[in-house]
Protein backbone atom coordinates (compact mmCIF):
# COMPACT_ATOMS: atom_id res chain seq x y z
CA UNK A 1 0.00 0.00 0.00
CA UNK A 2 1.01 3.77 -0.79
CA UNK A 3 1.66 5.86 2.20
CA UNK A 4 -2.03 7.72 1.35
CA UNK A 5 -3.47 4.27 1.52
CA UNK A 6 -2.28 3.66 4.74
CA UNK A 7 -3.19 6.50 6.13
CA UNK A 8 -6.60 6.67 5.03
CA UNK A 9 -6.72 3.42 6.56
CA UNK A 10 -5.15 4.18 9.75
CA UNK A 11 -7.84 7.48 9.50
CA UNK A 12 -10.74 4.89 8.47
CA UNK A 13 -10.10 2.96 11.48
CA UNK A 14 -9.62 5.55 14.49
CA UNK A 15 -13.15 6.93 12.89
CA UNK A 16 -14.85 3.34 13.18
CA UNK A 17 -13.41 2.39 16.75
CA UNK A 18 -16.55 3.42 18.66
CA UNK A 19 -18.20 0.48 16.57
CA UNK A 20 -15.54 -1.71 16.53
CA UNK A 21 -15.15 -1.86 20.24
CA UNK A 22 -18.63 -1.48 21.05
CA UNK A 23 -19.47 -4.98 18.39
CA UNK A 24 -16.34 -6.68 20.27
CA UNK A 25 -17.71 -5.87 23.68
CA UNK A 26 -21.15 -6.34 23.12
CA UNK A 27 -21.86 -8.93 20.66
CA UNK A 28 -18.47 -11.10 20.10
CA UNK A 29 -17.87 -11.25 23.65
CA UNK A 30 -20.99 -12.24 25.22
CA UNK A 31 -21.65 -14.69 22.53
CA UNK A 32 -17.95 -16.37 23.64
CA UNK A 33 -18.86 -15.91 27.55
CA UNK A 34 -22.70 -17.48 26.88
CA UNK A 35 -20.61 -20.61 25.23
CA UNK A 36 -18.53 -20.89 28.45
CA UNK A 37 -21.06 -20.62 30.60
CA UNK A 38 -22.82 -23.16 29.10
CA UNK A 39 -20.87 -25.68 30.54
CA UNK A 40 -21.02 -24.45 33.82
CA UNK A 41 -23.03 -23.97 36.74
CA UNK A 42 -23.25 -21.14 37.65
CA UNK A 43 -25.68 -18.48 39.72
CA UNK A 44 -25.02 -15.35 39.20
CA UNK A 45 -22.58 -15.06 42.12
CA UNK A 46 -19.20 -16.78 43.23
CA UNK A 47 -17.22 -18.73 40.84
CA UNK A 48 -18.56 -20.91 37.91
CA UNK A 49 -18.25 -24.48 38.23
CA UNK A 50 -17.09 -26.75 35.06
CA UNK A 51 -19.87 -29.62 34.56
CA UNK A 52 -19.04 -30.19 30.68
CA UNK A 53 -22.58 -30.75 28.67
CA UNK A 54 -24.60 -31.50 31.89
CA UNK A 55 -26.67 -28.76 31.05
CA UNK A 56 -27.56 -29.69 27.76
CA UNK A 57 -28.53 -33.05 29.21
CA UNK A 58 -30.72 -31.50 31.56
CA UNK A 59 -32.36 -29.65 28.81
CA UNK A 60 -33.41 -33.25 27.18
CA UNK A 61 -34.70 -34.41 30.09
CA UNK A 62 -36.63 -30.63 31.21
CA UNK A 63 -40.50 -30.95 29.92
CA UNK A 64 -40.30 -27.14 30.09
CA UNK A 65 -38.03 -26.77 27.17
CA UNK A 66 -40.44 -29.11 24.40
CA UNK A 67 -43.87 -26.85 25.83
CA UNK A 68 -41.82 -23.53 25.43
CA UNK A 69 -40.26 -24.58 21.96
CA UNK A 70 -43.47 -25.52 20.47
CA UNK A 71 -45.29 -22.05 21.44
CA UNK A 72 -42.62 -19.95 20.00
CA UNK A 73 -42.77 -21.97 16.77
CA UNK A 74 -46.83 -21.49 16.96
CA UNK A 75 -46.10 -18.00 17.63
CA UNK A 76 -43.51 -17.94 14.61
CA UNK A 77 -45.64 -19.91 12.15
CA UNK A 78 -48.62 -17.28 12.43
CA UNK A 79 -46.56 -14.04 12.90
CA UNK A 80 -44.20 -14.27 9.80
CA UNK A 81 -46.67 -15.11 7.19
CA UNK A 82 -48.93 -12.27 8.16
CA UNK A 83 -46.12 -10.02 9.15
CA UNK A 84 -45.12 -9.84 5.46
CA UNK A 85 -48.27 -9.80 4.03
CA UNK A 86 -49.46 -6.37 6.56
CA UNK A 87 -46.05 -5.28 5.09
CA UNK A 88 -46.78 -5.42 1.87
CA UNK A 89 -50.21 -3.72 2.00
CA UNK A 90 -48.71 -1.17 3.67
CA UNK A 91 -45.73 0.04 1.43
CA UNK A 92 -48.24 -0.41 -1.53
CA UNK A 93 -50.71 2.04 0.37
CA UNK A 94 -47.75 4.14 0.76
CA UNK A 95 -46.67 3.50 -2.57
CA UNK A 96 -50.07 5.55 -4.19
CA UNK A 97 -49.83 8.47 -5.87
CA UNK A 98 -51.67 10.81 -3.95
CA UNK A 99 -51.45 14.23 -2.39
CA UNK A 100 -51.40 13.40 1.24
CA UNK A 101 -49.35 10.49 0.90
CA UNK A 102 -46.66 11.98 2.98
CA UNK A 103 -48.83 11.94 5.47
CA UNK A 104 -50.54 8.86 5.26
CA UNK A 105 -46.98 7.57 5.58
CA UNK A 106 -45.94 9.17 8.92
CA UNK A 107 -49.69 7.47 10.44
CA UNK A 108 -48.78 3.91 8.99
CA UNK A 109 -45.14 3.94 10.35
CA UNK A 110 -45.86 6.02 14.05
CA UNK A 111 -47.44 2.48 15.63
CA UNK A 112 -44.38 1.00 14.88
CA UNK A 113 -42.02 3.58 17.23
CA UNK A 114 -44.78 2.89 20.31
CA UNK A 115 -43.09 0.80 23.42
CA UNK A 116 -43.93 -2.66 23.73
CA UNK A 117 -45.50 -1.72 27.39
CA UNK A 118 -47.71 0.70 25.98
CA UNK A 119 -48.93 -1.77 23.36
CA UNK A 120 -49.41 -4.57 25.51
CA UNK A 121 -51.31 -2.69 28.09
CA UNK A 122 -53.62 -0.57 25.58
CA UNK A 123 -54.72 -4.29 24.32
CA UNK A 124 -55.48 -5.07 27.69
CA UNK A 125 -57.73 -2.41 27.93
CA UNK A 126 -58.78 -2.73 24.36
CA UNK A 127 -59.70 -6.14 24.92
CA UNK A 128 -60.92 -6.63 28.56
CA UNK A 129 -64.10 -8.51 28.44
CA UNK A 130 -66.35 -6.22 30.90
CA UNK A 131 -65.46 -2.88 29.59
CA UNK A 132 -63.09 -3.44 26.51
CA UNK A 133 -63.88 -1.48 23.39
CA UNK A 134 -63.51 -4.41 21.06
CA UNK A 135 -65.52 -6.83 23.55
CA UNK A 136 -68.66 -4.44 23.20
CA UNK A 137 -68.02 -4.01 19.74
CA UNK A 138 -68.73 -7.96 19.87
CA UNK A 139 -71.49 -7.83 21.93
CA UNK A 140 -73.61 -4.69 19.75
CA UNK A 141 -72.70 -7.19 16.54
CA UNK A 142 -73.50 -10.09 18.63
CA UNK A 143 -70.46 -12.14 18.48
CA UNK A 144 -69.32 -14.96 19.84
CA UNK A 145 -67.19 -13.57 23.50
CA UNK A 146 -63.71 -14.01 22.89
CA UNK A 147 -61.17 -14.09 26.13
CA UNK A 148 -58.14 -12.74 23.94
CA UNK A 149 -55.91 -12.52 27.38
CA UNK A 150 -57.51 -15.25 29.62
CA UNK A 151 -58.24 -18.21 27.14
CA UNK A 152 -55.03 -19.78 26.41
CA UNK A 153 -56.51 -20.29 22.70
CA UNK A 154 -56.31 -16.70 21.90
CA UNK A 155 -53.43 -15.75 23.58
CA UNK A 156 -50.99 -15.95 20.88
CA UNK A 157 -53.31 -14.90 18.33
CA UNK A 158 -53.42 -11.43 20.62
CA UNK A 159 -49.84 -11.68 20.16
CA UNK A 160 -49.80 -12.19 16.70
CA UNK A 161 -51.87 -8.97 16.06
CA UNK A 162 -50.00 -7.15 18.23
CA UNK A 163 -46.86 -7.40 16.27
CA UNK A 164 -48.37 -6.20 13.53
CA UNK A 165 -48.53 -2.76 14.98
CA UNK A 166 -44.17 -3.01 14.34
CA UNK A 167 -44.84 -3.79 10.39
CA UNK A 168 -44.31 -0.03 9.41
CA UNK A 169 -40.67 -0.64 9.30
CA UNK A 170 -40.80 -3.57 7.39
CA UNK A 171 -43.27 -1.41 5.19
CA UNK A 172 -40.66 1.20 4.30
CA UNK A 173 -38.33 -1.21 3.40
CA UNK A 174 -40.56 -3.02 0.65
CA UNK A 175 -41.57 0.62 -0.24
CA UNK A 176 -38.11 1.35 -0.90
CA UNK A 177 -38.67 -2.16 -3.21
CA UNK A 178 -41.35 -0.64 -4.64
CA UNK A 179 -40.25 2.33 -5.83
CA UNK A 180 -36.85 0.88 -7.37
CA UNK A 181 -39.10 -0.91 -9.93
CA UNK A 182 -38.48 0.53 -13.67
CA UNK A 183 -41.88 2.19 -15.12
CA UNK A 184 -41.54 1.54 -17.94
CA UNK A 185 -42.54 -2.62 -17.32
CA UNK A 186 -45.86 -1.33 -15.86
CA UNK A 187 -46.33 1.00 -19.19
CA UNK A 188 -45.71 -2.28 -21.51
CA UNK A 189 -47.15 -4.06 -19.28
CA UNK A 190 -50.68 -1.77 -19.71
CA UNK A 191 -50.12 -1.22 -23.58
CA UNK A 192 -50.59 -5.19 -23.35
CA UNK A 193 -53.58 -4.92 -21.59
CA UNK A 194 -52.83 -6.01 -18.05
CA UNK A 195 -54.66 -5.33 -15.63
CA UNK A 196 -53.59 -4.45 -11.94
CA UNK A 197 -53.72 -7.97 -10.24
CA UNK A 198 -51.71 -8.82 -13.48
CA UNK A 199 -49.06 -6.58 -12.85
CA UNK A 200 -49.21 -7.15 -9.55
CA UNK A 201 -48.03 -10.82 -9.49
CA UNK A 202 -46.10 -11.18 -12.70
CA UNK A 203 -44.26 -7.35 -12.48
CA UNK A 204 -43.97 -6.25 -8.97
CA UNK A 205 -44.01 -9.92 -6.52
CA UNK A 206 -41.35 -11.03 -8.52
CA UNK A 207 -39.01 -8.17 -8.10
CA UNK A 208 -39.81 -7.95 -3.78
CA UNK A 209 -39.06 -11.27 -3.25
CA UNK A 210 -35.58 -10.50 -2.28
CA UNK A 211 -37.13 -8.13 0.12
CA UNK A 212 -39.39 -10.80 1.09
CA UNK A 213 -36.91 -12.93 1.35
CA UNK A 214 -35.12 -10.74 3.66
CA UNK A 215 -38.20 -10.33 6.15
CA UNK A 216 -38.96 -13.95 6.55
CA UNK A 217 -35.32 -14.21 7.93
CA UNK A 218 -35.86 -11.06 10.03
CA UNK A 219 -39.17 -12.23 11.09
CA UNK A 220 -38.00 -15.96 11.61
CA UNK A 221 -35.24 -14.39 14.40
CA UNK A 222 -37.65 -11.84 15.88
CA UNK A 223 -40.41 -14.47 16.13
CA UNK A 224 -37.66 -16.99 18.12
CA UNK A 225 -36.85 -14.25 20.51
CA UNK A 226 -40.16 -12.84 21.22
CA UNK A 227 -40.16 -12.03 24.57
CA UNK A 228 -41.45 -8.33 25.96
CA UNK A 229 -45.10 -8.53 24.71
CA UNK A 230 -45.40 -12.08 26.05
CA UNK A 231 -43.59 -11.53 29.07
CA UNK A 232 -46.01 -8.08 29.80
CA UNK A 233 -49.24 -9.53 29.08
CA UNK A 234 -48.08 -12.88 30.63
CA UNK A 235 -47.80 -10.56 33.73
CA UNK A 236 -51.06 -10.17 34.21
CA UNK A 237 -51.70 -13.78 35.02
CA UNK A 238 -49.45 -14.48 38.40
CA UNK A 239 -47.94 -16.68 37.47
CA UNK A 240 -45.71 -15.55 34.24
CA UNK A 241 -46.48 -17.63 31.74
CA UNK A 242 -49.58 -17.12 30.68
CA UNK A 243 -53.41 -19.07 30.96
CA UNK A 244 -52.24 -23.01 30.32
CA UNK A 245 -48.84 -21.90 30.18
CA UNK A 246 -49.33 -20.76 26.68
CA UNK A 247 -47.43 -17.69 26.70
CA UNK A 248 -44.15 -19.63 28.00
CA UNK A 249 -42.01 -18.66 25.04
CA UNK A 250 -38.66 -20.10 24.92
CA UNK A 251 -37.12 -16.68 25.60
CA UNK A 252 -39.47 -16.42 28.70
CA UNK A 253 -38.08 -19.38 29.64
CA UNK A 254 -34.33 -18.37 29.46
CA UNK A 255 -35.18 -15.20 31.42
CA UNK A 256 -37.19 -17.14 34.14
CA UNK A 257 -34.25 -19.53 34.39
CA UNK A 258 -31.72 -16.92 34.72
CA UNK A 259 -32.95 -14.12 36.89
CA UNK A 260 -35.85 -16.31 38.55
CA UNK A 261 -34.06 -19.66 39.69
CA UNK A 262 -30.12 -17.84 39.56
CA UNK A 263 -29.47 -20.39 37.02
CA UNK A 264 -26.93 -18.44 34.45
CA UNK A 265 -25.43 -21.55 33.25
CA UNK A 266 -28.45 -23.22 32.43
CA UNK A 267 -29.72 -20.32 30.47
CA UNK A 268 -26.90 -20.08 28.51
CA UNK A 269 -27.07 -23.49 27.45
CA UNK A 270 -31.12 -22.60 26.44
CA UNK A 271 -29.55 -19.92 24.81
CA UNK A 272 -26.91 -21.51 22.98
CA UNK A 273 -29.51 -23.92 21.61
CA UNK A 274 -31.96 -21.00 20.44
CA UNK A 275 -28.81 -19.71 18.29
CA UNK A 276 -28.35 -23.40 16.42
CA UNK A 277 -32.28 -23.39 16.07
CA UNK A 278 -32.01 -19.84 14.48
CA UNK A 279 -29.27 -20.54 12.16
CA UNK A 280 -30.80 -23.91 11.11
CA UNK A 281 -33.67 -22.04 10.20
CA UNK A 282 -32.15 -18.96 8.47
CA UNK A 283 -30.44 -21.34 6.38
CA UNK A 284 -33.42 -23.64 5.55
CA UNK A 285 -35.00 -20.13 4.37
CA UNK A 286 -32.13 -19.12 2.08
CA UNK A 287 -31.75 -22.68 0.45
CA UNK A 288 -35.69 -22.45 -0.15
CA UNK A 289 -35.15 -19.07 -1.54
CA UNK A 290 -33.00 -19.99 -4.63
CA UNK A 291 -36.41 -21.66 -5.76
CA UNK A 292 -38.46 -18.29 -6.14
CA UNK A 293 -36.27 -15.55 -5.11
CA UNK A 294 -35.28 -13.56 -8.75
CA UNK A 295 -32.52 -10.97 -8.34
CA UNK A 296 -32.04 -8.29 -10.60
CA UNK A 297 -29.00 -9.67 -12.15
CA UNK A 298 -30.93 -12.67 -13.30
């Protein structure tokens, strides 16, 4: 390298240490220490004690760890799917050509800046079966009553729609998608008389599916880690996880294992395992994708 080279590199790099050290410190490192402690057990306090892969055995043998695997892969299945389809409606409502679209905008993203708290406790109210605004709603239209907190069948459903109050930022992304597609295959695609369902799936679902593709992965590790709005409305129940135990998500889990029975080892074996699930699923989804994803470049 030239001596400008170098020092635009030396430059380059004294500008990016506040990230570098902050990614060493608080994602490289803790993944390392979360491996170690795996294989210990440990409480929180004193010194860790070596016991190998006895906590991974433990895990086979914990009927905790099947119950809270299977609700987070409920919770998964239902929240992706419609997670990217809310998304999609959105960025093509924000994709119209009108006046006030600026606007309209700024309303579709703000519910997706709200705190998980204030979510989880405005469905709360939203829902609660004396005075709730949706349960007279059912009542005036004469409904069947629906328990969307208090009947373990609902719970994660109440979950599910609750999430989709965070699909604005997935929105702006496939609006970003959107508005990187060429006119001009929408003009030849009208001089040949399509119409706009047409256009729709042979012009503009083929060209977001790398976007798509992108927010099943992003959905697939936010759905695995789902924790705060099950945790919150789990709270109301006393005993934390939920009517029937159906909000015991496996992140719930880690954090009731951790901070609730002092068992940091344990938990980082739980979490270990959550990051092989993850991966094993993130690259299920991108071997899948080379069947319908289509790239530009293609």
């Amino acid at each position: 390298m030239t001596r400008t080279t170098k020092r635009n590199l030396r430059n380059g790099l004294i500008f990016i240490s506040p990230w570098i050290i902050g990614f060493i410190c608080l994602q490289i490192y803790p993944i390392f220490y979360s491996l170690y402690l795996s294989t210990t057990d440990y409480s929180g306090f004193g010194l860790a004690i070596n016991i190998g892969l006895g906590n991974f055995r433990e895990m086979i043998r914990d009927t905790f760890v099947p119950q809270a695997i299977i609700n987070t892969l409920i919770y998964t299945a239902m929240a992706v799917p419609l997670g990217v389809l809310v998304a999609i409606c959105l960025a093509l409502a924000m994709h119209q050509s009108v006046r006030e679209v600026t606007v309209y905008r700024a309303i579709l993203y703000l519910p997706s800046i709200l705190p998980a708290f204030a979510l989880v406790f405005i469905w709360i109210l939203f829902t609660n079966p004396m005075y709730g605004l949706l349960s007279v709603l059912f009542r005036v239209l004469h409904l069947p009553f629906v328990d969307w907190v208090g009947d373990p069948n609902w719970t994660k459903p109440s979950l599910v729609i609750l999430a989709q109050y965070g699909a604005g930022n997935a929105a702006l992304i496939f609006l970003a998608s959107l508005r990187s597609i060429p006119r001009d295959l929408y003009e030849s695609a009208d001089i040949d008389g399509a119409g706009v369902f047409r256009q729709f799936f042979h012009i503009t679902l083929p060209l977001i599916t790398p976007v798509i593709l992108y927010d099943i992965v992003w959905g697939l590790s936010a759905g695995l880690q789902a924790f705060s709005q099950a945790y919150l409305m789990a709270g109301v129940s006393n005993n934390m996880v939920g009517p029937g135990n159906s909000l015991l998500f496996y992140v719930v889990y880690i954090y009731k294992t951790a901070f609730n029975y002092s068992r940091m080892g344990y938990a980082a074996a739980l979490s270990v395992f959550l990051f092989l699930i993850a991966v094993a699923m993130a690259l299920a989804v991108f071997f899948w994708g080379r069947s319908w994803v289509h790239y530009e470049n293609e």
